[in-house]
PDB file of N, CA and C in Angstrom:
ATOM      1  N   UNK A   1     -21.218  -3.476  30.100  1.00  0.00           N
ATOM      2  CA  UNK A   1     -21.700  -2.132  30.298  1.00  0.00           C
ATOM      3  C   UNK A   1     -22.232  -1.994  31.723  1.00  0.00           C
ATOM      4  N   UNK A   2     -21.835  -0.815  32.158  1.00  0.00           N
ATOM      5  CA  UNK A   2     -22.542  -0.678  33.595  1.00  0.00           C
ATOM      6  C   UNK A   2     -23.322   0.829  33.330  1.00  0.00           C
ATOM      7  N   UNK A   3     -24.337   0.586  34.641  1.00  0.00           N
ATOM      8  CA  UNK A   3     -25.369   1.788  34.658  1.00  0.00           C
ATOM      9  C   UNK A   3     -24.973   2.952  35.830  1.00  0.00           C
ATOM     10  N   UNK A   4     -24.472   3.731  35.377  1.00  0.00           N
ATOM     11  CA  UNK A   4     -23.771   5.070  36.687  1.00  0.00           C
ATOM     12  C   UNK A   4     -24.567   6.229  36.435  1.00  0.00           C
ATOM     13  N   UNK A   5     -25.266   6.916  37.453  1.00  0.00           N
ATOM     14  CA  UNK A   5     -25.616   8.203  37.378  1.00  0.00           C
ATOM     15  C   UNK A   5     -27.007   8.126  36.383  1.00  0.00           C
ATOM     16  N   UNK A   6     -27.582   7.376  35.643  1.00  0.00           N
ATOM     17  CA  UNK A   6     -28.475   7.637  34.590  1.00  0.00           C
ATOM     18  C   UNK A   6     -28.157   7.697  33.614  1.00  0.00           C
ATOM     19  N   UNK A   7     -26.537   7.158  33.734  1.00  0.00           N
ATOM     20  CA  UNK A   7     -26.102   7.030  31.815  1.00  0.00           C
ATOM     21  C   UNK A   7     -25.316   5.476  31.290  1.00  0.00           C
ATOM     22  N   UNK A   8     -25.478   5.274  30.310  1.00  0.00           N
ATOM     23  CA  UNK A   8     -24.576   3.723  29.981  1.00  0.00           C
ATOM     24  C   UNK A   8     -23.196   4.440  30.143  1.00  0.00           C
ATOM     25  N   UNK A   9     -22.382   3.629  30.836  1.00  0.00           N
ATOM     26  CA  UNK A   9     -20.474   3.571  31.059  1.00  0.00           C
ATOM     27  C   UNK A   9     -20.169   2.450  29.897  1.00  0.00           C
ATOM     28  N   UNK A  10     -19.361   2.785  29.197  1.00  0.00           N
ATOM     29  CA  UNK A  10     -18.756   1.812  28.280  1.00  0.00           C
ATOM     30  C   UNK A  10     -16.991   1.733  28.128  1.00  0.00           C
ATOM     31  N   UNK A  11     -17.003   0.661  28.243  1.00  0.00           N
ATOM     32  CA  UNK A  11     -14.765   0.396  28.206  1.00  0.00           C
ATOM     33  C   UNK A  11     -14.582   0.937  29.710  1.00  0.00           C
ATOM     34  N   UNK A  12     -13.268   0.894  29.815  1.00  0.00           N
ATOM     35  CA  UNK A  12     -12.264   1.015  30.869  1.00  0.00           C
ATOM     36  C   UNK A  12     -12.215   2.731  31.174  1.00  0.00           C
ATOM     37  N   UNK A  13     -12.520   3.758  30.506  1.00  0.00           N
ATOM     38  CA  UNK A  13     -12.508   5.360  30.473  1.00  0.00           C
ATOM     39  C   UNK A  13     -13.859   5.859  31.110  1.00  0.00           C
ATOM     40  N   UNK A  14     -14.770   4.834  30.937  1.00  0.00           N
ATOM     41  CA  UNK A  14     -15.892   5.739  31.741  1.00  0.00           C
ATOM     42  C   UNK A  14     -16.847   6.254  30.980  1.00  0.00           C
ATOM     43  N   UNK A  15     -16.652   6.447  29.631  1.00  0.00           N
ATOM     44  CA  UNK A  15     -17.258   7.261  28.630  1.00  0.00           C
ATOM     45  C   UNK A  15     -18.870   6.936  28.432  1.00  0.00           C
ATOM     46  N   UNK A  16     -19.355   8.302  28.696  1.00  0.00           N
ATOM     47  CA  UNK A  16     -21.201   7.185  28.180  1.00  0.00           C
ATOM     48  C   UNK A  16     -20.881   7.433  27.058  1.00  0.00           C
ATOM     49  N   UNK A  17     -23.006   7.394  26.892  1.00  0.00           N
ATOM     50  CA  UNK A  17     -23.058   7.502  25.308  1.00  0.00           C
ATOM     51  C   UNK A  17     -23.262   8.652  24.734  1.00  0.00           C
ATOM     52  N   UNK A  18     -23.478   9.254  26.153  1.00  0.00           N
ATOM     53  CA  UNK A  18     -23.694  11.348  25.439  1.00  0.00           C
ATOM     54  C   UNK A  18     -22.656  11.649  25.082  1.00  0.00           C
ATOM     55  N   UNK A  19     -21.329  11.570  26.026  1.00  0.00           N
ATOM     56  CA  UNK A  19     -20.065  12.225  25.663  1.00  0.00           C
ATOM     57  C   UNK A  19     -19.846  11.200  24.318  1.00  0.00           C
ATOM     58  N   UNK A  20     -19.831  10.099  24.042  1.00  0.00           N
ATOM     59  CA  UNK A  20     -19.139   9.562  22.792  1.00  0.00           C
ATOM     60  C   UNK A  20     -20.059  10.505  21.441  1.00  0.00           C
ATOM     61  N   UNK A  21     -21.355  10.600  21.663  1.00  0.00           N
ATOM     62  CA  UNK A  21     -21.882  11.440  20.467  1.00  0.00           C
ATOM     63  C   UNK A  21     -21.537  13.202  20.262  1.00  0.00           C
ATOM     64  N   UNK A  22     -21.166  13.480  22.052  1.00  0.00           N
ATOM     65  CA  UNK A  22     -20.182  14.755  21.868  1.00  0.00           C
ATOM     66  C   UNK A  22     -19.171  14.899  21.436  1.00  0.00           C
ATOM     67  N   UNK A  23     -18.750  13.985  21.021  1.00  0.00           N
ATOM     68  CA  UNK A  23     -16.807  13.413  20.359  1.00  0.00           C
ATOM     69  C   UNK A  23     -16.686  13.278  19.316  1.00  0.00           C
ATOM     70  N   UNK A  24     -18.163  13.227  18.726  1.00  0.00           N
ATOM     71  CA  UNK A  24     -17.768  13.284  17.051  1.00  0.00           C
ATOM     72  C   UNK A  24     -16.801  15.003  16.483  1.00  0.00           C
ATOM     73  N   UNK A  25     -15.940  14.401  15.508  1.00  0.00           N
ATOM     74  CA  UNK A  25     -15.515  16.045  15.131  1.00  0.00           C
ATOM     75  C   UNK A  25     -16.081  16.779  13.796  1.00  0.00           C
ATOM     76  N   UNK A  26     -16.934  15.789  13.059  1.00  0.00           N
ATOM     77  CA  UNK A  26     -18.054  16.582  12.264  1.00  0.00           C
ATOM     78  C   UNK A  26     -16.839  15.941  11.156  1.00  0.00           C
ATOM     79  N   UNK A  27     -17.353  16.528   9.861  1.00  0.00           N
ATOM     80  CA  UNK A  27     -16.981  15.763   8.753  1.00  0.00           C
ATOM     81  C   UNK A  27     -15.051  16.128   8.260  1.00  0.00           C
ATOM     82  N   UNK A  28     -14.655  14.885   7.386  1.00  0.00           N
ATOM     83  CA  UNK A  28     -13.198  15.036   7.597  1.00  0.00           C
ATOM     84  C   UNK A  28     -12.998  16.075   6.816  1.00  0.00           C
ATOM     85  N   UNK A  29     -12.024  16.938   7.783  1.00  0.00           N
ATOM     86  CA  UNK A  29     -11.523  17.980   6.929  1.00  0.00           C
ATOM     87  C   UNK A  29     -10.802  18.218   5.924  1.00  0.00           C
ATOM     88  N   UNK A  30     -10.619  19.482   5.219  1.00  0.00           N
ATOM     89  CA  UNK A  30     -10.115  19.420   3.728  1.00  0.00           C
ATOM     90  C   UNK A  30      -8.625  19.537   3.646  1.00  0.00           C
ATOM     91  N   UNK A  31      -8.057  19.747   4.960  1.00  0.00           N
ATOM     92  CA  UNK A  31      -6.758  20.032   4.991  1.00  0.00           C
ATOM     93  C   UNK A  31      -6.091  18.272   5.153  1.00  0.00           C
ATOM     94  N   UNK A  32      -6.963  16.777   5.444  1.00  0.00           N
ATOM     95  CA  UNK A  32      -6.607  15.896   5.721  1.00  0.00           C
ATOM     96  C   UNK A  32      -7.004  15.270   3.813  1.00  0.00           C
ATOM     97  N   UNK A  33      -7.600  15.595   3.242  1.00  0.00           N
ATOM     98  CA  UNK A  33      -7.624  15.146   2.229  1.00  0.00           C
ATOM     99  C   UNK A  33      -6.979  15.441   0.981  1.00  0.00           C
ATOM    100  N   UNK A  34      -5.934  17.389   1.015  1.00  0.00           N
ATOM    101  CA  UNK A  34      -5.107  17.642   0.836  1.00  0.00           C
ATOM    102  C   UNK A  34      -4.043  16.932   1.238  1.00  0.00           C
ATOM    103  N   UNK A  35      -3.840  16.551   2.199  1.00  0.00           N
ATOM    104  CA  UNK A  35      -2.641  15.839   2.484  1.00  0.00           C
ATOM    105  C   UNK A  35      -2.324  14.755   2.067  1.00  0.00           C
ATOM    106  N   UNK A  36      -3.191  13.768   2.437  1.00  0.00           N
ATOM    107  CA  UNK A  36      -3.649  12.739   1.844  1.00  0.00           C
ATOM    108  C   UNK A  36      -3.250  12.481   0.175  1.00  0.00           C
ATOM    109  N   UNK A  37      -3.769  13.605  -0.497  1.00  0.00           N
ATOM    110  CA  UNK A  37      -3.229  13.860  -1.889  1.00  0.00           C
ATOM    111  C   UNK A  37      -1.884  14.394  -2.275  1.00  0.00           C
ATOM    112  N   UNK A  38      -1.321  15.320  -1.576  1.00  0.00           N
ATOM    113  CA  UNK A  38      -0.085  15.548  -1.789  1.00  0.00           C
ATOM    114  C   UNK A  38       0.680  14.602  -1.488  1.00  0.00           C
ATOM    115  N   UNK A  39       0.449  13.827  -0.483  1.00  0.00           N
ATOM    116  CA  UNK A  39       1.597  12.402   0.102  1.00  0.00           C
ATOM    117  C   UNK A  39       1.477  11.486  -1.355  1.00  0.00           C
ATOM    118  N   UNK A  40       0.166  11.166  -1.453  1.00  0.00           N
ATOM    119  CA  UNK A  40       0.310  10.578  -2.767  1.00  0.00           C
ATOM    120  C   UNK A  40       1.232  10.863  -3.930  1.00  0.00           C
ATOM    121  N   UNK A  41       1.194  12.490  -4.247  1.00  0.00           N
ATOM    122  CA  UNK A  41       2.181  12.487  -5.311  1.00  0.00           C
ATOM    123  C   UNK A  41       3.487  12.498  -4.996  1.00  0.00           C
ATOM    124  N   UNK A  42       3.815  12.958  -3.507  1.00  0.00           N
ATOM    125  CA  UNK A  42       5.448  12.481  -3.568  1.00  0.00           C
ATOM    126  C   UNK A  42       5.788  11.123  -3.395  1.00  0.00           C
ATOM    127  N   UNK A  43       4.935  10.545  -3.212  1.00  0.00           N
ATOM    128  CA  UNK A  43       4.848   9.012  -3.689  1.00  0.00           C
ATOM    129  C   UNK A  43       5.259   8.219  -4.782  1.00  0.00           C
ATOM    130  N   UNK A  44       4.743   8.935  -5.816  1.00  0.00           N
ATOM    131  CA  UNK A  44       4.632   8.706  -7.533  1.00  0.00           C
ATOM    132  C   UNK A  44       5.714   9.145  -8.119  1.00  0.00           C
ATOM    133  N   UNK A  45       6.495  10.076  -7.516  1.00  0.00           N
ATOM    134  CA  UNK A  45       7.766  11.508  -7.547  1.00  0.00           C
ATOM    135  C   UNK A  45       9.218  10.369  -7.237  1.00  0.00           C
ATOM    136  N   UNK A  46       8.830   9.795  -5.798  1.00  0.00           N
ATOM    137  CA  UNK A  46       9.853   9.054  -5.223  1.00  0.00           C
ATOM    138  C   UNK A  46       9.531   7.410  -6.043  1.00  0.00           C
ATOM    139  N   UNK A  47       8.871   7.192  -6.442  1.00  0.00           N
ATOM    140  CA  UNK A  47       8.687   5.850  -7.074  1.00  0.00           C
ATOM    141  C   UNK A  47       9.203   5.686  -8.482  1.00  0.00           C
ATOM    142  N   UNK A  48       9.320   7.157  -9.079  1.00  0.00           N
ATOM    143  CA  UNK A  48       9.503   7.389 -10.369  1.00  0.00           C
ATOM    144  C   UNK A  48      11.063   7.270 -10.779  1.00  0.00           C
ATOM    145  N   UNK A  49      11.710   7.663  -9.314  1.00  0.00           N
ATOM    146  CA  UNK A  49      12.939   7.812  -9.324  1.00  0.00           C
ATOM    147  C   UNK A  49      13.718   6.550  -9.246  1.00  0.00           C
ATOM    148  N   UNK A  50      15.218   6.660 -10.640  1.00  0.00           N
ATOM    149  CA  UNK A  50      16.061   5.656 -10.782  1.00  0.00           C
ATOM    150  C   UNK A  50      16.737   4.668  -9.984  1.00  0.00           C
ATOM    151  N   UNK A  51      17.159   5.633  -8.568  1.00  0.00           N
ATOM    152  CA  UNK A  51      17.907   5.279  -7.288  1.00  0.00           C
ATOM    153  C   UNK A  51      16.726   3.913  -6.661  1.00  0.00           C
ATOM    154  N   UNK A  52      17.726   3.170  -6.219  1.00  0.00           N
ATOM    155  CA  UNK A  52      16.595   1.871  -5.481  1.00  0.00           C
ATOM    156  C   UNK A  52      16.205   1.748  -4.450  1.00  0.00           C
ATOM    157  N   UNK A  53      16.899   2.780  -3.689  1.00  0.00           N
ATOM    158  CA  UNK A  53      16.506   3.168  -2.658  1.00  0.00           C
ATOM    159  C   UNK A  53      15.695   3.982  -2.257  1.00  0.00           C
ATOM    160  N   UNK A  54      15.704   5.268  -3.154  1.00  0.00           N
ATOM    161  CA  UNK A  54      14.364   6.654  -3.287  1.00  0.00           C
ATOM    162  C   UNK A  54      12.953   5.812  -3.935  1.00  0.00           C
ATOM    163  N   UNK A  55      13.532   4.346  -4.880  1.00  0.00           N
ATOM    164  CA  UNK A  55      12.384   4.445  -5.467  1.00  0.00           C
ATOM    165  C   UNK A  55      11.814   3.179  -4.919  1.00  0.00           C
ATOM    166  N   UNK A  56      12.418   2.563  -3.601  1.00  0.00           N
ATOM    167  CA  UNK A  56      11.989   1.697  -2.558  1.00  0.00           C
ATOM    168  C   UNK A  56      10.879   2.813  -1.570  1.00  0.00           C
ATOM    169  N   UNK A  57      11.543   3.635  -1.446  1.00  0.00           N
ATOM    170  CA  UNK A  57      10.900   4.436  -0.282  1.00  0.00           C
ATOM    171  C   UNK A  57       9.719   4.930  -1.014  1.00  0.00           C
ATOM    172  N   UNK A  58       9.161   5.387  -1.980  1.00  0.00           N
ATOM    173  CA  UNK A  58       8.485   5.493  -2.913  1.00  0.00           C
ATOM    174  C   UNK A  58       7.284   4.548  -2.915  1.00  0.00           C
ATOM    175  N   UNK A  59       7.521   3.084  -3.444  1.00  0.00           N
ATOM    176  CA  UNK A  59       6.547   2.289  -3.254  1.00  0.00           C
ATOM    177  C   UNK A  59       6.357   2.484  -1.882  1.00  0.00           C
ATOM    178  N   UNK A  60       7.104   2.497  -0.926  1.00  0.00           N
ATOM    179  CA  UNK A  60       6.851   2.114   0.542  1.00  0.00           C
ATOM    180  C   UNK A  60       5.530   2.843   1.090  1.00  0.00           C
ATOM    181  N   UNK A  61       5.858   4.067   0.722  1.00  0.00           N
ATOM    182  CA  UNK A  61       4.996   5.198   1.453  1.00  0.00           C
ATOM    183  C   UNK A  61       3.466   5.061   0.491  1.00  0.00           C
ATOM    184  N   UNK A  62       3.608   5.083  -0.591  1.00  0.00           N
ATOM    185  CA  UNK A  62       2.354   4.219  -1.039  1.00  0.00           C
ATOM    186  C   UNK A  62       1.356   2.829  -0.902  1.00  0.00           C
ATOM    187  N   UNK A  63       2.320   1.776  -0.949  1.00  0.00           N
ATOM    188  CA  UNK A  63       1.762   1.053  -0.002  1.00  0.00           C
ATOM    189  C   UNK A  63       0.985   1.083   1.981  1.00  0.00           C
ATOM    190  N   UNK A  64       1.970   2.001   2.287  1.00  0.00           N
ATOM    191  CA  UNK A  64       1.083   2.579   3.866  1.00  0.00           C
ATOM    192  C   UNK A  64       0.136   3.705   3.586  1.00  0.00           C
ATOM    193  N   UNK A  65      -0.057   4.346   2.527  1.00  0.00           N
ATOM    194  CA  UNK A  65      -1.057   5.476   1.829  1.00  0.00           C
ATOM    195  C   UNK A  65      -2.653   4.625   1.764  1.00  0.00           C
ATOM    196  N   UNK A  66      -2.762   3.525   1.235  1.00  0.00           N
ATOM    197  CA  UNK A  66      -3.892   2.698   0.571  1.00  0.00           C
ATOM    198  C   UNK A  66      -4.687   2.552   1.929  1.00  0.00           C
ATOM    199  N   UNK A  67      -4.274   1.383   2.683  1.00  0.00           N
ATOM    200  CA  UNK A  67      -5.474   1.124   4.246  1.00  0.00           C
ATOM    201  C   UNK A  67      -5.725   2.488   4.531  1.00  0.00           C
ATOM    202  N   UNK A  68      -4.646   3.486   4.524  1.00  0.00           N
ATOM    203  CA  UNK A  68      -4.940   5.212   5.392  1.00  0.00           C
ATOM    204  C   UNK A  68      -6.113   5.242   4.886  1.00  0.00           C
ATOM    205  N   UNK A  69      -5.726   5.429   3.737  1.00  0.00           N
ATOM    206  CA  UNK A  69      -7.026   6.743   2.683  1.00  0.00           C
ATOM    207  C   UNK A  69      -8.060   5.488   2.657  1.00  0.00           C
ATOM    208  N   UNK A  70      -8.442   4.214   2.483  1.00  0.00           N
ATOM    209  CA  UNK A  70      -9.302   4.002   2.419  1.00  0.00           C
ATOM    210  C   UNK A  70      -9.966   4.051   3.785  1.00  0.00           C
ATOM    211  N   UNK A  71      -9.513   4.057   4.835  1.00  0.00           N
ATOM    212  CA  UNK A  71      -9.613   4.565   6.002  1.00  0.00           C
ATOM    213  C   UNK A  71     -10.310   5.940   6.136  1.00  0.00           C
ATOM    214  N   UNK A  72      -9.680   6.884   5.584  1.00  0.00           N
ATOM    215  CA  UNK A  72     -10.467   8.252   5.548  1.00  0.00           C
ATOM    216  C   UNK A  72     -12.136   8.231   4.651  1.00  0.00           C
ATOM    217  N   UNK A  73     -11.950   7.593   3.783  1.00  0.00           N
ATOM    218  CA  UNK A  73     -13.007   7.312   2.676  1.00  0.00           C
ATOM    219  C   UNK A  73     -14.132   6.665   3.951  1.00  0.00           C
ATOM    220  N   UNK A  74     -13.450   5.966   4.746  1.00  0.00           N
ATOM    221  CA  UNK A  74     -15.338   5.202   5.733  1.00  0.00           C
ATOM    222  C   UNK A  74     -15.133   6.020   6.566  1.00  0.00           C
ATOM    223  N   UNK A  75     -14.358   7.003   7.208  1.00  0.00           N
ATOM    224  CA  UNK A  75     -14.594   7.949   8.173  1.00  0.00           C
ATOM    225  C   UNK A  75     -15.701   9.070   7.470  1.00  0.00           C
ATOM    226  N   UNK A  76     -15.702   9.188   6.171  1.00  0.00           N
ATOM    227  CA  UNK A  76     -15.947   9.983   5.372  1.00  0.00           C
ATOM    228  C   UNK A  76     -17.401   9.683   5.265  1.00  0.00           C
ATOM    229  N   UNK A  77     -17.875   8.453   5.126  1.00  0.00           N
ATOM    230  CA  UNK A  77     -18.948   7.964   4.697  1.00  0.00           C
ATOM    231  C   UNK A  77     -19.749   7.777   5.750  1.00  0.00           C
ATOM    232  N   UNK A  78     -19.122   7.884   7.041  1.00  0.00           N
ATOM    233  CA  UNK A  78     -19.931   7.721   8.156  1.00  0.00           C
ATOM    234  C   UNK A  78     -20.226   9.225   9.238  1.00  0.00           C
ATOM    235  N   UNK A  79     -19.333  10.540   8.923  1.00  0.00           N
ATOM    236  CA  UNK A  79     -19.397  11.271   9.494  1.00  0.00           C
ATOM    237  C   UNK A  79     -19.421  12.674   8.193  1.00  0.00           C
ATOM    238  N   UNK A  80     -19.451  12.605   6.744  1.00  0.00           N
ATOM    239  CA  UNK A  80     -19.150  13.602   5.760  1.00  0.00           C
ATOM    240  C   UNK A  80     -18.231  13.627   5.312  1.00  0.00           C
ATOM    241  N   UNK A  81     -18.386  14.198   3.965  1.00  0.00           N
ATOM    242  CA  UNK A  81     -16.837  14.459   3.081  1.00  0.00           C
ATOM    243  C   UNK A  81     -16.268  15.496   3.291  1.00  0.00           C
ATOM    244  N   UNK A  82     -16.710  16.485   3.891  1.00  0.00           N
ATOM    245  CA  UNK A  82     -16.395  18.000   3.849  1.00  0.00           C
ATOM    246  C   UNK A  82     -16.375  18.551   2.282  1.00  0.00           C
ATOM    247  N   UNK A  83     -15.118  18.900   2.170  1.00  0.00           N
ATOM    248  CA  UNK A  83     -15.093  19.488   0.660  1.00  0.00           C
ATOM    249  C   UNK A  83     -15.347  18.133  -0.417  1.00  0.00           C
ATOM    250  N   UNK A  84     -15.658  18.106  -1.292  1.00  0.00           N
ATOM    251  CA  UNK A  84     -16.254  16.852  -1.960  1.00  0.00           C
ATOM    252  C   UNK A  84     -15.112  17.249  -3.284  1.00  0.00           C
ATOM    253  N   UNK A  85     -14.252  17.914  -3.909  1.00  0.00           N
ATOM    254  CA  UNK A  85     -13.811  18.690  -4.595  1.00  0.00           C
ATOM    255  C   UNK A  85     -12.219  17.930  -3.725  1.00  0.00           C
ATOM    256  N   UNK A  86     -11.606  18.102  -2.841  1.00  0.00           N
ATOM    257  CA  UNK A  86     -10.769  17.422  -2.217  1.00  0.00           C
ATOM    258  C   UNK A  86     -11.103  16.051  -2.456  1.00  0.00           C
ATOM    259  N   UNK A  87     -12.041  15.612  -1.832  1.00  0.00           N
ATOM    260  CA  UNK A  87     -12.446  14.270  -1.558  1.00  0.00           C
ATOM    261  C   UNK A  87     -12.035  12.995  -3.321  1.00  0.00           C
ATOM    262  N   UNK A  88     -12.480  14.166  -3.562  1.00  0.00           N
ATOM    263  CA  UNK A  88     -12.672  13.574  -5.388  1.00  0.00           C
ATOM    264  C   UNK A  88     -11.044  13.414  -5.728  1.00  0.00           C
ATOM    265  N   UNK A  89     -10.191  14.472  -5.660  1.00  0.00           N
ATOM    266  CA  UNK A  89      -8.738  14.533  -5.976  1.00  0.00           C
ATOM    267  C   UNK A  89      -7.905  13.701  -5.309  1.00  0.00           C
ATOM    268  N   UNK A  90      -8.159  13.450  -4.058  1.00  0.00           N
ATOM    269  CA  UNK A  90      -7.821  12.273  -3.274  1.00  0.00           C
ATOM    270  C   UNK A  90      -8.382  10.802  -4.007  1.00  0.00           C
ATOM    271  N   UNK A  91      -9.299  10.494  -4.319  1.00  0.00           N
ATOM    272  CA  UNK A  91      -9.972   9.717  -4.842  1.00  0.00           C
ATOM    273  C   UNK A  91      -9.775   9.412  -6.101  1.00  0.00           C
ATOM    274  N   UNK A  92      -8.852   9.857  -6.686  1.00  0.00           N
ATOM    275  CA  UNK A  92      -8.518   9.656  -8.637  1.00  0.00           C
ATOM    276  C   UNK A  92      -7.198  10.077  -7.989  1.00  0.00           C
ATOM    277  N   UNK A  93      -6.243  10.119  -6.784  1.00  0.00           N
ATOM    278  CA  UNK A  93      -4.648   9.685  -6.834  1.00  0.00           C
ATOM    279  C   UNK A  93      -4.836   8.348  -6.298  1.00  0.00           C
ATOM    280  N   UNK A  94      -6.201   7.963  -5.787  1.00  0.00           N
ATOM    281  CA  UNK A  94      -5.734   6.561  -5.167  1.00  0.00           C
ATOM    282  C   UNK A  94      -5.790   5.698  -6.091  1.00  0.00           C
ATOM    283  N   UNK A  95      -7.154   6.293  -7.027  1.00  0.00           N
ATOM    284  CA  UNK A  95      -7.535   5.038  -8.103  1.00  0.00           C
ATOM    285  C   UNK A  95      -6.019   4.788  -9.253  1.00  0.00           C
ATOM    286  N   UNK A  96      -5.044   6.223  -9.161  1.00  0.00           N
ATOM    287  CA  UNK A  96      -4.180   6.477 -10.149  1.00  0.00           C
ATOM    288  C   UNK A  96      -3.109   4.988  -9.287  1.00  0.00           C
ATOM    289  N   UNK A  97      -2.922   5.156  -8.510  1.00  0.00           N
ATOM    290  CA  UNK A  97      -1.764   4.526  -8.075  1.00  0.00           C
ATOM    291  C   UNK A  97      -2.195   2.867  -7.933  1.00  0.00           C
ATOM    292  N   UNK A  98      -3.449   2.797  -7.657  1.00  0.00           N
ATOM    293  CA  UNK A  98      -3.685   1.257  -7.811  1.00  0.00           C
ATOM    294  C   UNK A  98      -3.933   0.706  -8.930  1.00  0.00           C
ATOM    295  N   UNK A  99      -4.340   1.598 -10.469  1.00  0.00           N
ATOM    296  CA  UNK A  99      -4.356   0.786 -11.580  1.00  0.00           C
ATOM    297  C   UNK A  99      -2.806   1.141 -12.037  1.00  0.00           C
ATOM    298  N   UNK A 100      -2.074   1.941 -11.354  1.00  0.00           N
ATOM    299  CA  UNK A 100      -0.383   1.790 -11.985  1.00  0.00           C
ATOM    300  C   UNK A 100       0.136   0.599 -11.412  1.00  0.00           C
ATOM    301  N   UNK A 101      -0.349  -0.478 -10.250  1.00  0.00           N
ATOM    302  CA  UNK A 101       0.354  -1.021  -9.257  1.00  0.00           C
ATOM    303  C   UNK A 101      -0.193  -2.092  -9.699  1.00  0.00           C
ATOM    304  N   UNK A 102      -1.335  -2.445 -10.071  1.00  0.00           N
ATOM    305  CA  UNK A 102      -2.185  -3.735 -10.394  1.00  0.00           C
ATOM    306  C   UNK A 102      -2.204  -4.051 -11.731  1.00  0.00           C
ATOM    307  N   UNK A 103      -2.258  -2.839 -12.797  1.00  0.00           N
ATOM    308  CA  UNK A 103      -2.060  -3.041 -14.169  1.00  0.00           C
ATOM    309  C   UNK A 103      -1.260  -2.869 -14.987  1.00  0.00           C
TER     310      UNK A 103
END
């Protein structure tokens, strides 16, 4: 860390610590936890399906769904849920798809 102007510089960008607390974007929005949920069910849609290939692509996109969303879940926990009503529906497709996958 270096000291410039009266503020901490941190990394290679320059950034203090005012602008990094100006950079927050406030809690995750409801249109990312909609999504989040709809990807899920064409997930379940394409997994369901006979073809081995639709129902390859299927698991696939579910398996890269899990780190995301649990990803959104600590963005969530560290900056807000926004809609908690989203948050929740997102939250019972993830739990849906990991006790279909584990049990």
């Amino acid at each position: 860390m270096d000291e410039r102007a009266g503020g901490v510089v941190d990394g290679a960008y320059g950034i203090t610590e005012n602008d990094a607390l100006e950079a927050e974007d406030g809690p995750v929005q409801t249109s990312s936890w909609l999504g989040l949920t709809f990807a899920f069910v064409v997930g379940l849609v394409l997994s369901a399906q006979g073809h081995v290939g639709v129902h390859a692509a299927g698991v696939t996109l579910l398996v890269m769904l899990v780190p995301i969303t649990f990803g959104a879940f600590v963005a969530a926990f560290r900056r807000g849920f926004g809609t908690v009503i989203a948050s929740l529906t997102t939250a019972a497709a993830l739990l849906y798809v990991l006790v279909k996958f584990f049990f």
